[in-house]
Each structure stands twice: as structure tokens, then as C-alpha cells.
PDB file of N, CA and C in Angstrom:
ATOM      1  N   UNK A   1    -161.551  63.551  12.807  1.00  0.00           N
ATOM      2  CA  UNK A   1    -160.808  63.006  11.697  1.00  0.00           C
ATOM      3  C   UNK A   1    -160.274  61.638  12.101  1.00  0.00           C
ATOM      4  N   UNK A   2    -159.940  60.544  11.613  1.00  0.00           N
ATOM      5  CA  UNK A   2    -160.029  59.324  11.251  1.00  0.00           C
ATOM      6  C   UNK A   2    -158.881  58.703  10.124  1.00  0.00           C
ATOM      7  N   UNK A   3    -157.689  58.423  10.351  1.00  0.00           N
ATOM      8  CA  UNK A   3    -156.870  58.148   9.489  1.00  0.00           C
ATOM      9  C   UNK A   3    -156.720  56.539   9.519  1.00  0.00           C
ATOM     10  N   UNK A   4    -156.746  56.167   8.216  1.00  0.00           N
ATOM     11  CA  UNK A   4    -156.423  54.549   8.416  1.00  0.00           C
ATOM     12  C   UNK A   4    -155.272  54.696   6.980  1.00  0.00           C
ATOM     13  N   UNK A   5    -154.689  53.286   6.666  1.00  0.00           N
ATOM     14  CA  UNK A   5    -153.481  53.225   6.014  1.00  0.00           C
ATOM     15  C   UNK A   5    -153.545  51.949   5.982  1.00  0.00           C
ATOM     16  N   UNK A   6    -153.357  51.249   4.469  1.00  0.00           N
ATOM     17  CA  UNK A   6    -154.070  50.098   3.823  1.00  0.00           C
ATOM     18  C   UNK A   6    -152.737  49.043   3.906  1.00  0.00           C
ATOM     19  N   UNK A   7    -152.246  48.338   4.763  1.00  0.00           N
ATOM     20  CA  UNK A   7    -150.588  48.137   4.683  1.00  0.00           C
ATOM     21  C   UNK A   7    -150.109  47.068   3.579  1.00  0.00           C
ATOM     22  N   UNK A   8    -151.484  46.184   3.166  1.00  0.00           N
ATOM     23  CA  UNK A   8    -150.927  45.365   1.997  1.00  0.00           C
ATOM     24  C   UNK A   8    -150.880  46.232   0.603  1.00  0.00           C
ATOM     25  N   UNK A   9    -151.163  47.546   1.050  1.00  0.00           N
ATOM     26  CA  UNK A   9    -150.912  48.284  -0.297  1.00  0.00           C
ATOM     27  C   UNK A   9    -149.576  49.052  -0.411  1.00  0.00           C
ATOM     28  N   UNK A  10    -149.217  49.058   0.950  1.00  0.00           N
ATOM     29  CA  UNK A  10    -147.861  50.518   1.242  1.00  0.00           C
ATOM     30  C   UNK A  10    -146.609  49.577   0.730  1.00  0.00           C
ATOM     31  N   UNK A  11    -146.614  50.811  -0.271  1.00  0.00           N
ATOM     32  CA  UNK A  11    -144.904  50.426  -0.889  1.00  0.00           C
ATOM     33  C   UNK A  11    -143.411  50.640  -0.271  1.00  0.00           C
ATOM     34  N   UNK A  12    -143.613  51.528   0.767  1.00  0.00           N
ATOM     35  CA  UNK A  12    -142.965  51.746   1.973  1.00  0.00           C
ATOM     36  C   UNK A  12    -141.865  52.613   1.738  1.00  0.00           C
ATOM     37  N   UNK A  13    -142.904  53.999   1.111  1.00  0.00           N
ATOM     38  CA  UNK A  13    -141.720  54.982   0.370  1.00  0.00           C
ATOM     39  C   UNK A  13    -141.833  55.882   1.490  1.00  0.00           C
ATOM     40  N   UNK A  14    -141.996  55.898   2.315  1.00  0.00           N
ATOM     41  CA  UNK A  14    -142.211  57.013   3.368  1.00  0.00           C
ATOM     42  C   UNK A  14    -142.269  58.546   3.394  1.00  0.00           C
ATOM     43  N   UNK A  15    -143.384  58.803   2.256  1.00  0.00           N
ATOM     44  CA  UNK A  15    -143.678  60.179   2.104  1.00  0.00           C
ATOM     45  C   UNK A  15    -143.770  60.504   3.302  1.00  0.00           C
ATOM     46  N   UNK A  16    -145.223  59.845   3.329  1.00  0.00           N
ATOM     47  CA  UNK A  16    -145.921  60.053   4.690  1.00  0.00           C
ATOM     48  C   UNK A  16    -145.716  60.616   5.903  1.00  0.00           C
ATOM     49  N   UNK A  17    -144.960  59.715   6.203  1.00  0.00           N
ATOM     50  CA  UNK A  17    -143.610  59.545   7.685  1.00  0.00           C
ATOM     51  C   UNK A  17    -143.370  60.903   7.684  1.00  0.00           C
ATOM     52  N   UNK A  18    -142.906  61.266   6.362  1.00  0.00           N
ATOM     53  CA  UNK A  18    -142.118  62.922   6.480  1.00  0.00           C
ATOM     54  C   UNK A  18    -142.613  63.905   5.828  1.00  0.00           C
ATOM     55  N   UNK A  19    -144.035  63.690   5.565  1.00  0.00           N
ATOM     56  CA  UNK A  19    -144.599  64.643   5.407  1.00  0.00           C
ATOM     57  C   UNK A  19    -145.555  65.374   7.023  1.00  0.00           C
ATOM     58  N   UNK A  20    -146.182  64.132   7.470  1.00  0.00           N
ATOM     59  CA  UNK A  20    -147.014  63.774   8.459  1.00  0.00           C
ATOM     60  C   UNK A  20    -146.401  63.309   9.949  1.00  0.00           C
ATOM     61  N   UNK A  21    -145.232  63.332  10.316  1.00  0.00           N
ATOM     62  CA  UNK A  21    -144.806  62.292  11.256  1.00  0.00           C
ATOM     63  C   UNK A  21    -145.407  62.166  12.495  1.00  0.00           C
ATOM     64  N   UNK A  22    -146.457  63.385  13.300  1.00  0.00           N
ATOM     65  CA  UNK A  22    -147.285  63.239  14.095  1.00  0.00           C
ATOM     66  C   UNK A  22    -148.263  62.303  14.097  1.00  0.00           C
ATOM     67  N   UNK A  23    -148.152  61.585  12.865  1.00  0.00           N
ATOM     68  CA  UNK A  23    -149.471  60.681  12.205  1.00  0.00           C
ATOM     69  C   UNK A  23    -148.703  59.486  11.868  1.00  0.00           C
ATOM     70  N   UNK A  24    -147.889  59.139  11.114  1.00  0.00           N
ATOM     71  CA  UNK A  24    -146.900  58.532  10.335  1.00  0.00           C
ATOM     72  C   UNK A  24    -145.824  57.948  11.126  1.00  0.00           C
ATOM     73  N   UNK A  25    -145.331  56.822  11.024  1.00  0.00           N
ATOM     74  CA  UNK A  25    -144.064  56.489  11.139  1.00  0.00           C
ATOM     75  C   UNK A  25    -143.806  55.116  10.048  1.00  0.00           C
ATOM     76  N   UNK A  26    -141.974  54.783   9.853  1.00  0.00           N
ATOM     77  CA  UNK A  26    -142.398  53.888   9.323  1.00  0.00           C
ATOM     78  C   UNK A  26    -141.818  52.666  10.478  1.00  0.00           C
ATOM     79  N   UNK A  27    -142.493  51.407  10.064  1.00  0.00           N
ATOM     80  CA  UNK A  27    -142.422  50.531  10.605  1.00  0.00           C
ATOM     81  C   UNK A  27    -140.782  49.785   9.704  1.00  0.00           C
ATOM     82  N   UNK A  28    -139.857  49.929  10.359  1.00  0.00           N
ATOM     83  CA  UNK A  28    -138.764  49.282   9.907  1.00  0.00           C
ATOM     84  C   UNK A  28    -138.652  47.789  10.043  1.00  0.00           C
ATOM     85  N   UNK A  29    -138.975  47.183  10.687  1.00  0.00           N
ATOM     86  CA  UNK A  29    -139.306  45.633  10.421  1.00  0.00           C
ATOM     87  C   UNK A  29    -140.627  45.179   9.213  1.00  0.00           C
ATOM     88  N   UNK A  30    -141.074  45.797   9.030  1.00  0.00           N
ATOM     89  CA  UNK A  30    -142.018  45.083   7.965  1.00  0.00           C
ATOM     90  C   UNK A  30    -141.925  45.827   7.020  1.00  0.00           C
ATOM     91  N   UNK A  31    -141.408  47.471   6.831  1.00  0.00           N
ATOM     92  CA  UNK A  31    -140.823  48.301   5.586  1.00  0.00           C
ATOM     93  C   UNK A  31    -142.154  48.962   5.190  1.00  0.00           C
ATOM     94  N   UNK A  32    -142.896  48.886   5.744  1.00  0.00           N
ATOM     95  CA  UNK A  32    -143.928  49.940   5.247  1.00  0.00           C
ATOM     96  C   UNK A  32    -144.652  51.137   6.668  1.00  0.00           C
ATOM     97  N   UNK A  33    -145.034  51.594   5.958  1.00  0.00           N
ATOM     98  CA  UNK A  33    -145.635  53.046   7.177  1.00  0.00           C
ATOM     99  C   UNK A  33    -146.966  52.582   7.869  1.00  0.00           C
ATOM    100  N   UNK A  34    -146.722  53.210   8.888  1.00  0.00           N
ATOM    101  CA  UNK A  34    -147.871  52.541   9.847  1.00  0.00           C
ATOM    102  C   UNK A  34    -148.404  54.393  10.496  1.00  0.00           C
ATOM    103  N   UNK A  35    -150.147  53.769  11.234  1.00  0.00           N
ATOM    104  CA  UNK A  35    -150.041  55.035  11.828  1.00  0.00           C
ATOM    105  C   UNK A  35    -150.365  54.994  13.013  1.00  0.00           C
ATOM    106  N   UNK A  36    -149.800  56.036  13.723  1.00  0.00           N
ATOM    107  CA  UNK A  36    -149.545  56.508  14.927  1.00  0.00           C
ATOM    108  C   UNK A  36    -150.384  57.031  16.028  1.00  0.00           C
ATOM    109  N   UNK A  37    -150.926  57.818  15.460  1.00  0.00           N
ATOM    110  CA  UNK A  37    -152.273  58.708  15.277  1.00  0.00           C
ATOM    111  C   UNK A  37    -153.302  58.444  14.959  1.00  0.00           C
ATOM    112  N   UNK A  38    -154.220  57.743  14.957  1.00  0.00           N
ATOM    113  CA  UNK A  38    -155.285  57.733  14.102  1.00  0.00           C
ATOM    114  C   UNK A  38    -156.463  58.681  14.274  1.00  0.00           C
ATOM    115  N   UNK A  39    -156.514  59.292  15.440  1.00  0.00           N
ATOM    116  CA  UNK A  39    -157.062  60.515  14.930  1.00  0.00           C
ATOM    117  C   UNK A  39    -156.553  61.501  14.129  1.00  0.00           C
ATOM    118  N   UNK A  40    -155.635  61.560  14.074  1.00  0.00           N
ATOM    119  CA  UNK A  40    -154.589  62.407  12.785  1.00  0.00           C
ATOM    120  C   UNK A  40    -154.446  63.790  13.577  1.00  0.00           C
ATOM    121  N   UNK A  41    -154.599  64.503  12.551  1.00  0.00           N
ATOM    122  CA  UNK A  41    -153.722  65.827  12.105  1.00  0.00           C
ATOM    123  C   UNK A  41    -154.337  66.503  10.750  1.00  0.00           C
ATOM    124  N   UNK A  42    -154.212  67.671  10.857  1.00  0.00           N
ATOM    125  CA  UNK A  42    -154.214  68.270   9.724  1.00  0.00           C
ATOM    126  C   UNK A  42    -152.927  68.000   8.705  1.00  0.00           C
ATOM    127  N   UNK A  43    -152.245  67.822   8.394  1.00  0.00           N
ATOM    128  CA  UNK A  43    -151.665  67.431   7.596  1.00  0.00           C
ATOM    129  C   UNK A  43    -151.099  65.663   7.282  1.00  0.00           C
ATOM    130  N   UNK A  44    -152.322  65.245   7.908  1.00  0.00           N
ATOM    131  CA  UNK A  44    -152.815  63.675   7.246  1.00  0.00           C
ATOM    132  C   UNK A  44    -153.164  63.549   5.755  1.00  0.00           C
ATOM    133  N   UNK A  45    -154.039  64.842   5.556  1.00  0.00           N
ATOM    134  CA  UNK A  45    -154.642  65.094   4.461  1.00  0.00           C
ATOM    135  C   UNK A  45    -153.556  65.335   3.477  1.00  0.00           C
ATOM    136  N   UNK A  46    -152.381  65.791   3.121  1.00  0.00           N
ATOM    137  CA  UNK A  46    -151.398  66.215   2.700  1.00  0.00           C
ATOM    138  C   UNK A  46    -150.892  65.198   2.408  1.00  0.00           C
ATOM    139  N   UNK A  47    -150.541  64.203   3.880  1.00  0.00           N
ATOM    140  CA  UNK A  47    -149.751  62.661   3.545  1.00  0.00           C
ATOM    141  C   UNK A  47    -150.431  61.884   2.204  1.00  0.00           C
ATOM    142  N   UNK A  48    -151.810  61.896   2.769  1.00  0.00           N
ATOM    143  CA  UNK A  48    -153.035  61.302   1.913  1.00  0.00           C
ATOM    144  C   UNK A  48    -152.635  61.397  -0.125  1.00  0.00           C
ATOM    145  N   UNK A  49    -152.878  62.612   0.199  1.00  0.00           N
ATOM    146  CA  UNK A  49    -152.479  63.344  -1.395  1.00  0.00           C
ATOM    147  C   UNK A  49    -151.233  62.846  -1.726  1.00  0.00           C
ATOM    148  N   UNK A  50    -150.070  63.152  -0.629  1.00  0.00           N
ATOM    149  CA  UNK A  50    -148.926  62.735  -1.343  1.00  0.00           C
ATOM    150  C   UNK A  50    -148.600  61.217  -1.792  1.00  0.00           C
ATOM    151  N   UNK A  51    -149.169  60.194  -1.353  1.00  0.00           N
ATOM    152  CA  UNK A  51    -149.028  58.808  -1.282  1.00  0.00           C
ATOM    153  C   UNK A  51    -149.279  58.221  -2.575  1.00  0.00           C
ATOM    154  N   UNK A  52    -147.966  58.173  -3.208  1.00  0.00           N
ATOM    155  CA  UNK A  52    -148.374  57.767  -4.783  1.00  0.00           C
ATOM    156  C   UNK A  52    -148.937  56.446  -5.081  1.00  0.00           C
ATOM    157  N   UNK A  53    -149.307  55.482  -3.815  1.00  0.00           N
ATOM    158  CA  UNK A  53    -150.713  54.621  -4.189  1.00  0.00           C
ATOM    159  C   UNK A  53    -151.718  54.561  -3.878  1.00  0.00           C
ATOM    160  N   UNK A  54    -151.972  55.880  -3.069  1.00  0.00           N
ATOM    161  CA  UNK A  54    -153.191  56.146  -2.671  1.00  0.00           C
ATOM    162  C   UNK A  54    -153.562  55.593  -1.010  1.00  0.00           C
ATOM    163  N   UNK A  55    -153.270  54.337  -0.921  1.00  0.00           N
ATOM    164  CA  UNK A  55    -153.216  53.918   0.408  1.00  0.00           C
ATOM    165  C   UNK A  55    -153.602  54.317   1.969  1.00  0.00           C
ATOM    166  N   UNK A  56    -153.706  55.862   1.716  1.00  0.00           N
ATOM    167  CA  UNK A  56    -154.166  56.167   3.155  1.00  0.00           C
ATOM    168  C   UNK A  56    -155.017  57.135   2.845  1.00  0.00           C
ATOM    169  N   UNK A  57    -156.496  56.599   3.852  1.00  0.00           N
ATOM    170  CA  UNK A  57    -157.778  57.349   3.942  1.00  0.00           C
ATOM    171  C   UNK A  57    -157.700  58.091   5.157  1.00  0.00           C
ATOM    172  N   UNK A  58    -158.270  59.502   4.898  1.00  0.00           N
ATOM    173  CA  UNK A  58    -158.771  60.575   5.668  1.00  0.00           C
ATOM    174  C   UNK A  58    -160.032  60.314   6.115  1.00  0.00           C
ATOM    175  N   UNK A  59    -160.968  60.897   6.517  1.00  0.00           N
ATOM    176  CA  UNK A  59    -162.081  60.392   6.902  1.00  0.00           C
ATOM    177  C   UNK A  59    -162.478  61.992   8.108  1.00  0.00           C
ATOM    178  N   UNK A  60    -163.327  62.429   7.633  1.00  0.00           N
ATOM    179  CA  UNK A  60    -163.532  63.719   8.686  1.00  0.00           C
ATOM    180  C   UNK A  60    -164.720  63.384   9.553  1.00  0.00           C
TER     181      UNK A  60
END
């Protein structure tokens, strides 16, 4: 698995972060979520879904 996260798209609501945080964090100097992990996690996929702009790809 393969997580990327699109940052000129992240609105920097930090589902993610707290849905995912093994994967997720947010980046407090630039205000949007960055990732950590990029091989992810099973519940990348979850972050993924939850991200109301879509912004972060799974990739298996």
C-alpha cells in the first residue's frame, strides 16, 4: 500500500491526522496534513474516505 496526499489541495481540517495518525500528521507551520507513513496502514483507507476533498490516494 502506497499513500500520497495532494497538499495544494488539503484544507487542513485534520480528519486524517485523527482518524489515521500512524499515517497522518498535521504539519502546523504550513496548516495542512502531511504523511508520515507512506506505506500506510489499514486505516489510510478510512482517512482517504473521510477527507472531504478527496485529497489523499490509497494505492494497493
Amino acid at each position: 500500500m502506497h499513500v500520497t496526499l495532494a497538499k495544494d489541495e488539503c484544507i487542513g481540517c485534520g480528519v486524517c491526522a485523527q482518524v489515521c495518525p500512524d499515517v497522518f500528521c498535521m504539519n502546523d507551520d504550513a496548516g495542512v496534513s502531511e504523511v508520515i507513513r507512506p506505506e500506510g496502514a489499514e486505516c489510510a483507507k478510512e482517512a482517504a474516505d473521510s477527507c472531504p476533498v478527496g485529497c489523499i490516494s490509497v494505492e494497493e
